[in-house]
N, C-alpha and C. Protein backbone atom coordinates (compact mmCIF):
# COMPACT_ATOMS: atom_id res chain seq x y z
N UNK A 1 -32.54 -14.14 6.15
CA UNK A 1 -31.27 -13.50 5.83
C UNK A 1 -31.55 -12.04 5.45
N UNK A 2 -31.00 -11.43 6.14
CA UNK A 2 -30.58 -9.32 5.48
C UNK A 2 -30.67 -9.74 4.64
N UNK A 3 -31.13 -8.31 3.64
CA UNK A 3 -30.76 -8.23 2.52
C UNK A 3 -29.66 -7.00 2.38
N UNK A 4 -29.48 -6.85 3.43
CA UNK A 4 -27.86 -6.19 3.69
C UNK A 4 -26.42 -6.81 4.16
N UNK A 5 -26.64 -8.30 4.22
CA UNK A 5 -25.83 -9.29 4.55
C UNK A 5 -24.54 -8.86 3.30
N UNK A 6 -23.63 -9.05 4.21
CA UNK A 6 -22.23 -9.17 3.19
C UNK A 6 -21.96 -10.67 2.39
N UNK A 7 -22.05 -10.62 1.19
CA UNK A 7 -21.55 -12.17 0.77
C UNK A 7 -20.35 -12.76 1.44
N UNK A 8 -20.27 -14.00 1.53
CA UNK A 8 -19.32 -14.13 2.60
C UNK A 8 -18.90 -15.39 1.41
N UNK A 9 -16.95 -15.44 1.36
CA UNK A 9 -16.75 -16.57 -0.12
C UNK A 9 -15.50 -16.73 0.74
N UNK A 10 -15.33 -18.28 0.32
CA UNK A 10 -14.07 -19.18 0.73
C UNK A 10 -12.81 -18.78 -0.39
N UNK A 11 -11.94 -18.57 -0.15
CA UNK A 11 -10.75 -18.91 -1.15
C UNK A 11 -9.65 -19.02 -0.94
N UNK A 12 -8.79 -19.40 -1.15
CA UNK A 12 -6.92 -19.95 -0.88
C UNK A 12 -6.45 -18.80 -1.35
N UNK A 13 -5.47 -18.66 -0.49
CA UNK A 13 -4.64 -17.68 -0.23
C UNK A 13 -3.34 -17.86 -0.91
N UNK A 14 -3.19 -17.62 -2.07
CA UNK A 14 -1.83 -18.30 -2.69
C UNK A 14 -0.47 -18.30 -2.14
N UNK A 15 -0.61 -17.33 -1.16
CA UNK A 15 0.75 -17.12 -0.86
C UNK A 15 0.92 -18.13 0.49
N UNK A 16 -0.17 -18.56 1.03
CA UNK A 16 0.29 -19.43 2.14
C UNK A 16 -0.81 -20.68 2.14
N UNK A 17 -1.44 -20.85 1.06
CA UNK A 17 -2.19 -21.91 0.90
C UNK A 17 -3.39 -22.01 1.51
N UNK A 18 -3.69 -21.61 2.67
CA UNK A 18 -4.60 -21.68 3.53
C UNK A 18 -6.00 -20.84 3.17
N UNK A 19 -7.09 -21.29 3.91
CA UNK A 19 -8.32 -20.83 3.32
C UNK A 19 -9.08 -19.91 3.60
N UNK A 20 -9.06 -18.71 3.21
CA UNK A 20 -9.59 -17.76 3.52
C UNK A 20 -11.43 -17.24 3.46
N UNK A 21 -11.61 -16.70 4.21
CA UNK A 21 -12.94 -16.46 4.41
C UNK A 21 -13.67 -15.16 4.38
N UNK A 22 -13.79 -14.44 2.96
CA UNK A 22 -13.86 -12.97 3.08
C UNK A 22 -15.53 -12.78 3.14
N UNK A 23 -15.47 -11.41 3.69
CA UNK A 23 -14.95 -10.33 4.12
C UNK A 23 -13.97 -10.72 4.98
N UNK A 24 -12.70 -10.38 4.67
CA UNK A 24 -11.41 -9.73 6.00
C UNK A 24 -11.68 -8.93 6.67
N UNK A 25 -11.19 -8.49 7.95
CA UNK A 25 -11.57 -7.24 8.88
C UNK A 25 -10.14 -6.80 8.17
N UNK A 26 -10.14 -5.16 7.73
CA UNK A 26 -9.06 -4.51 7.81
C UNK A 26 -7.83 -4.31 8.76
N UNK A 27 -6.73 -4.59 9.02
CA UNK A 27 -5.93 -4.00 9.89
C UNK A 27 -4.69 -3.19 9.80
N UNK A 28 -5.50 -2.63 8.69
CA UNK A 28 -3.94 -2.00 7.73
C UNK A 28 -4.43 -0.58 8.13
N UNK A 29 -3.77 0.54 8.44
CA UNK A 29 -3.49 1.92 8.81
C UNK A 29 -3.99 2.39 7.61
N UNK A 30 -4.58 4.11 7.43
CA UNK A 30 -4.78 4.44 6.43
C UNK A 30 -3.58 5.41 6.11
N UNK A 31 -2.99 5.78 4.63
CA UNK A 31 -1.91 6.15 4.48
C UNK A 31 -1.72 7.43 4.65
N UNK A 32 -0.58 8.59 5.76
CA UNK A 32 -0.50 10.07 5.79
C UNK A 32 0.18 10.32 5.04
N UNK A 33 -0.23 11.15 3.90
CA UNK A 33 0.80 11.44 2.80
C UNK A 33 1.52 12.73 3.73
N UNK A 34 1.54 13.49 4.50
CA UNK A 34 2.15 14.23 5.16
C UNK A 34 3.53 13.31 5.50
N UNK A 35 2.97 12.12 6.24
CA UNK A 35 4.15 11.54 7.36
C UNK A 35 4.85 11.02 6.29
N UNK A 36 4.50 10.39 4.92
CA UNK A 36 5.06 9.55 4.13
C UNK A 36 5.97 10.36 2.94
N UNK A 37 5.52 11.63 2.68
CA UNK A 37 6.78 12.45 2.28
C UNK A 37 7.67 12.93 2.75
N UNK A 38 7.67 13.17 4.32
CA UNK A 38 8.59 13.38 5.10
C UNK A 38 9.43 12.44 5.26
N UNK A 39 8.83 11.33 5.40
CA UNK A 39 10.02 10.19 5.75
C UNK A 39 11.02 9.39 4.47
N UNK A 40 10.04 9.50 3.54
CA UNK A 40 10.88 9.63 1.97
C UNK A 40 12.01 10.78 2.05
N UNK A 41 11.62 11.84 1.94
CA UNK A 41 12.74 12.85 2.40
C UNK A 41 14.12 12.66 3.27
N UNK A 42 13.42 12.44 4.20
CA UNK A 42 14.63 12.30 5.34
C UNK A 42 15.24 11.17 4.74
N UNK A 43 15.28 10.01 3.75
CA UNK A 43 15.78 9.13 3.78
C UNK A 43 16.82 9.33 2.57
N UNK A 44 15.64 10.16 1.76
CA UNK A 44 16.68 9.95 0.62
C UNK A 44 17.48 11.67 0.05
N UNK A 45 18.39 11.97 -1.19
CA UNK A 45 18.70 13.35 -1.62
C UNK A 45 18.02 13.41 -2.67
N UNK A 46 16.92 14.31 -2.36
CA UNK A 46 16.33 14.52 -4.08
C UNK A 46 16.74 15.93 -4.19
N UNK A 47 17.04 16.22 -5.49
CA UNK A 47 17.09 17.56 -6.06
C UNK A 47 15.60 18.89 -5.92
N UNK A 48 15.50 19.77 -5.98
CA UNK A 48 14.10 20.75 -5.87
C UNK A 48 13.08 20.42 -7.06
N UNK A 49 13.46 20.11 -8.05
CA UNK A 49 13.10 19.65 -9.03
C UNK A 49 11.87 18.31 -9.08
N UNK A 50 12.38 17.38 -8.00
CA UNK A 50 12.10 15.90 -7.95
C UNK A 50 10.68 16.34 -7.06
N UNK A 51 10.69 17.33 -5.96
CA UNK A 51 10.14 17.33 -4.46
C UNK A 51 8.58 17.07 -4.67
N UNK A 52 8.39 18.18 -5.65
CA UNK A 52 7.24 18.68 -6.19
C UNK A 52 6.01 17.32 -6.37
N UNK A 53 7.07 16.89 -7.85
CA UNK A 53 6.35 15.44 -8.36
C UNK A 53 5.85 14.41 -7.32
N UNK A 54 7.10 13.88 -6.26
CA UNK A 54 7.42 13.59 -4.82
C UNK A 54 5.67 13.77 -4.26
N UNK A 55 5.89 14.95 -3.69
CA UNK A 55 4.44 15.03 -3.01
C UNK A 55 3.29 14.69 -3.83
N UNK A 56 3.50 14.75 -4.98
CA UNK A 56 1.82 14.70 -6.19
C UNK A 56 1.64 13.13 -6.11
N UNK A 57 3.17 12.46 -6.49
CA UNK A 57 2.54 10.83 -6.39
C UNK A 57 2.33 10.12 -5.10
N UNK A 58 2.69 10.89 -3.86
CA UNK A 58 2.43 10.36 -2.44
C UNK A 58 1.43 10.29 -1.84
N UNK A 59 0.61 11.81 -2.20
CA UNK A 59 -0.58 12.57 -2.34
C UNK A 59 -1.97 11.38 -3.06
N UNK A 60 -1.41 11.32 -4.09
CA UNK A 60 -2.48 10.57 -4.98
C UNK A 60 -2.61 9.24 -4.61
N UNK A 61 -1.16 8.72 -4.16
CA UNK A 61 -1.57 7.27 -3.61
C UNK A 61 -2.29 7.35 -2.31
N UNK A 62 -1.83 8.04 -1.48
CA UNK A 62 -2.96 8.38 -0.06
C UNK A 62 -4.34 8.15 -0.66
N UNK A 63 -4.99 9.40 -1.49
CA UNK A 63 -5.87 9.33 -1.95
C UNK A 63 -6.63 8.34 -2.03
N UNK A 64 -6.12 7.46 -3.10
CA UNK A 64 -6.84 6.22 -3.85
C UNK A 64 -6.86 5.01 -2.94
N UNK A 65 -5.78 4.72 -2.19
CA UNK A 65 -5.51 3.76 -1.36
C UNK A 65 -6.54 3.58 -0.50
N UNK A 66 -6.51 4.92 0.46
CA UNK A 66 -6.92 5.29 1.44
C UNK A 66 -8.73 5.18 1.44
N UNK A 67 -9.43 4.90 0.32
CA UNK A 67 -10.76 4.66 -0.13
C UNK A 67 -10.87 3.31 0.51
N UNK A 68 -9.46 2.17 0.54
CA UNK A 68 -9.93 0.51 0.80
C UNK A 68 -9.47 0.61 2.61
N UNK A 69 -7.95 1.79 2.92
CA UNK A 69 -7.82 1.23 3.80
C UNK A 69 -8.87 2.12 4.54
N UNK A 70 -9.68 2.87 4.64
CA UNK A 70 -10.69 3.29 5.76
C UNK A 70 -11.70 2.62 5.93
N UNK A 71 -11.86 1.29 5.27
CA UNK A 71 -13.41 0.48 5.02
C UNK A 71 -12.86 -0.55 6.12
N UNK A 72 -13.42 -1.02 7.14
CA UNK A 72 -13.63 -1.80 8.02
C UNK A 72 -13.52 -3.28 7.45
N UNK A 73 -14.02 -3.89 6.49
CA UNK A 73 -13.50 -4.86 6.14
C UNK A 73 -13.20 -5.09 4.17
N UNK A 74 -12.44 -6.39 3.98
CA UNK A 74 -12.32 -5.97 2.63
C UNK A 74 -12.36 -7.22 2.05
N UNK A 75 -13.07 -7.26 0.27
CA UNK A 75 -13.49 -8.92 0.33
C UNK A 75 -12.22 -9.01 -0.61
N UNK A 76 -12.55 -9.74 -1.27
CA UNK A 76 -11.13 -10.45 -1.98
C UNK A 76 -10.65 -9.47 -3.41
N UNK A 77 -11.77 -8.80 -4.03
CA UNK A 77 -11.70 -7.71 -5.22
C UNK A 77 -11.03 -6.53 -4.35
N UNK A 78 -11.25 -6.03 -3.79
CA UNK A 78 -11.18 -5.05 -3.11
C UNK A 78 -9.64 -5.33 -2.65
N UNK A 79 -8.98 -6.64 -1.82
CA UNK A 79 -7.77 -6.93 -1.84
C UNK A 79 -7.27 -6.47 -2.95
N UNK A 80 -7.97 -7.45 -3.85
CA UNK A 80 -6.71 -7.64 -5.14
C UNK A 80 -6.29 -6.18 -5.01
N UNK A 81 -7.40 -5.17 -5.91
CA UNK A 81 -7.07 -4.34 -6.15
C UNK A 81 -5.93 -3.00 -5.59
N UNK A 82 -6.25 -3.40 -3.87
CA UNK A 82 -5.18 -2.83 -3.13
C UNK A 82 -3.89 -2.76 -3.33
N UNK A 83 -3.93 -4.19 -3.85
CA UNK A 83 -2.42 -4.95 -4.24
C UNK A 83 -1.70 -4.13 -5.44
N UNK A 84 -2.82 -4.11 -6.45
CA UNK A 84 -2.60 -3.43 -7.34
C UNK A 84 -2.00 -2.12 -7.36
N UNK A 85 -2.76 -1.34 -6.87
CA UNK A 85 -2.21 0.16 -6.61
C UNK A 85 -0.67 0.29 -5.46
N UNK A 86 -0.68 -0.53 -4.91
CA UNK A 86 0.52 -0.99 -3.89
C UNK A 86 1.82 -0.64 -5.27
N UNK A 87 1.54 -2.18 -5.88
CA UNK A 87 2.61 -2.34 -7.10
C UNK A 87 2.87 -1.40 -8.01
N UNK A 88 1.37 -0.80 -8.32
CA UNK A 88 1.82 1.02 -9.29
C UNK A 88 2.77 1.72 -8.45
N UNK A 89 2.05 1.95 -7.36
CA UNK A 89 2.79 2.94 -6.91
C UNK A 89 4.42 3.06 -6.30
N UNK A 90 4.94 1.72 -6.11
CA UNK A 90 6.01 1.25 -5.75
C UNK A 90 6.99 1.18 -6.98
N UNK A 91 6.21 0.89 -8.23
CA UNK A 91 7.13 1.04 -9.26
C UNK A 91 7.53 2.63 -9.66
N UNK A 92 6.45 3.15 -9.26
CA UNK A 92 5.81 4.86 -9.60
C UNK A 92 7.02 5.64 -8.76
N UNK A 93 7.39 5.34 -8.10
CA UNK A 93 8.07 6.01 -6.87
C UNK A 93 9.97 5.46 -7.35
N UNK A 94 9.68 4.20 -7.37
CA UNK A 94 11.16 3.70 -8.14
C UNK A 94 11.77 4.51 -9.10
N UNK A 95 10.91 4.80 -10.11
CA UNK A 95 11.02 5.27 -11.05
C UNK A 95 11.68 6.85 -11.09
N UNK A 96 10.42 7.29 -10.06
CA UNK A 96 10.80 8.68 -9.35
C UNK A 96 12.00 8.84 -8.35
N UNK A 97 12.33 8.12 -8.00
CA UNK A 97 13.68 8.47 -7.32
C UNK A 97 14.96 7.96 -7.66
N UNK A 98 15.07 6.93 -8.85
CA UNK A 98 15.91 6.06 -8.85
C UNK A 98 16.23 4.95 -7.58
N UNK A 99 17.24 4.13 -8.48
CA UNK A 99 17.22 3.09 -8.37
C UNK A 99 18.28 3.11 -6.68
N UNK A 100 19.33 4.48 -6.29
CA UNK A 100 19.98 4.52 -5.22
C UNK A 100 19.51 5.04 -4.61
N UNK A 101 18.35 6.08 -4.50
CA UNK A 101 17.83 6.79 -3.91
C UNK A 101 16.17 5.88 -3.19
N UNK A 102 16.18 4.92 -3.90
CA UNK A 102 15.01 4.05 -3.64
C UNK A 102 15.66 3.03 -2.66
N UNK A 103 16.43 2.15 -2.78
CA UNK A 103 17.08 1.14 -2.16
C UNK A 103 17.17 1.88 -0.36
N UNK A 104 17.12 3.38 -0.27
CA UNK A 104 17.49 4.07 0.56
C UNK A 104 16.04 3.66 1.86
N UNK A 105 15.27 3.49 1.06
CA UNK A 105 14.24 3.04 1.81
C UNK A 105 13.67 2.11 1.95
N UNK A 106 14.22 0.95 1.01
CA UNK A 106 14.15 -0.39 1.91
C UNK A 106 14.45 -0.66 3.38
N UNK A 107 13.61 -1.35 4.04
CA UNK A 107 14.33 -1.92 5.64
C UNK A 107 15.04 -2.96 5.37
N UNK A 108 15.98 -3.73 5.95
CA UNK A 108 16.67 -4.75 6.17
C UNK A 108 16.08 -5.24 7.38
N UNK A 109 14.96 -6.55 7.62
CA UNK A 109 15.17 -6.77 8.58
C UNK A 109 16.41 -8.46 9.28
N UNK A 110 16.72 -8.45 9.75
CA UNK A 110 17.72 -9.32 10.32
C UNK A 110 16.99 -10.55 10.63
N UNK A 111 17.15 -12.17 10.53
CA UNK A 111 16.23 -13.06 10.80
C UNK A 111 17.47 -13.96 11.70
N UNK A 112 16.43 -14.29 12.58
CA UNK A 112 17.26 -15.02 13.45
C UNK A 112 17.56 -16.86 13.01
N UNK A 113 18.90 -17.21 12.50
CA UNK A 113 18.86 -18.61 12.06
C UNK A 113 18.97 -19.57 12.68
C-alpha cells in the first residue's frame, strides 16, 4: 500500500440513507464571485449603500469555498465543512439583503405530479 493512498471510509448518507464511500469525486463548479454578484444584482434592488458589503461577502465566500470546490475529490470532513460555510453564508446574505429582496432569488422549480 502507498503511503500516499487516500483513506478510503464507509458512511450513510443521512439524507438518503444509502452508503457512501469517501473520497467523493467533486462535481460541484468552483464559485465566480464576478458572475454571482451580478446575478444577485440583476435579481434583486439594493440601495448604493448595500453594493459594497454585497461584493465583500460574495468575494469572501468565493474565496473560502472555492479552497474545497477546486480539490478533485472530497472526504466526508471536508463535505461537512462545505456545508457549513454554504449555511453561513446563505444566512450571511439573508441577512444582507432582507427577507424580500432574498426570496427574489430563490428558484421555484415546478414538479411534475
Amino acid at each position: 500500500m502507498s503511503l500516499f493512498a487516500q483513506e478510503t471510509t464507509l458512511s450513510i448518507d443521512e439524507d438518503s440513507g444509502f452508503e457512501v464511500q469517501y473520497p467523493i469525486k467533486n462535481t460541484l463548479k468552483p464559485v465566480d464571485a464576478k458572475k454571482e454578484t451580478k446575478l444577485i444584482l440583476s435579481k434583486t434592488q439594493l440601495d448604493k449603500e448595500t453594493i459594497p458589503e454585497l461584493k465583500k461577502l460574495v468575494h469572501l465566500h468565493a474565496k473560502e469555498s472555492n479552497v474545497y470546490l477546486k480539490s478533485k475529490t472530497f472526504t466526508r470532513e471536508q463535505q461537512m465543512e462545505l456545508k457549513e460555510l454554504e449555511t453561513k453564508y446563505k444566512f450571511e446574505l439573508r441577512s444582507l439583503l432582507g427577507e424580500e429582496n432574498y426570496r427574489k432569488l430563490l428558484v421555484v422549480v415546478p414538479l411534475d405530479s
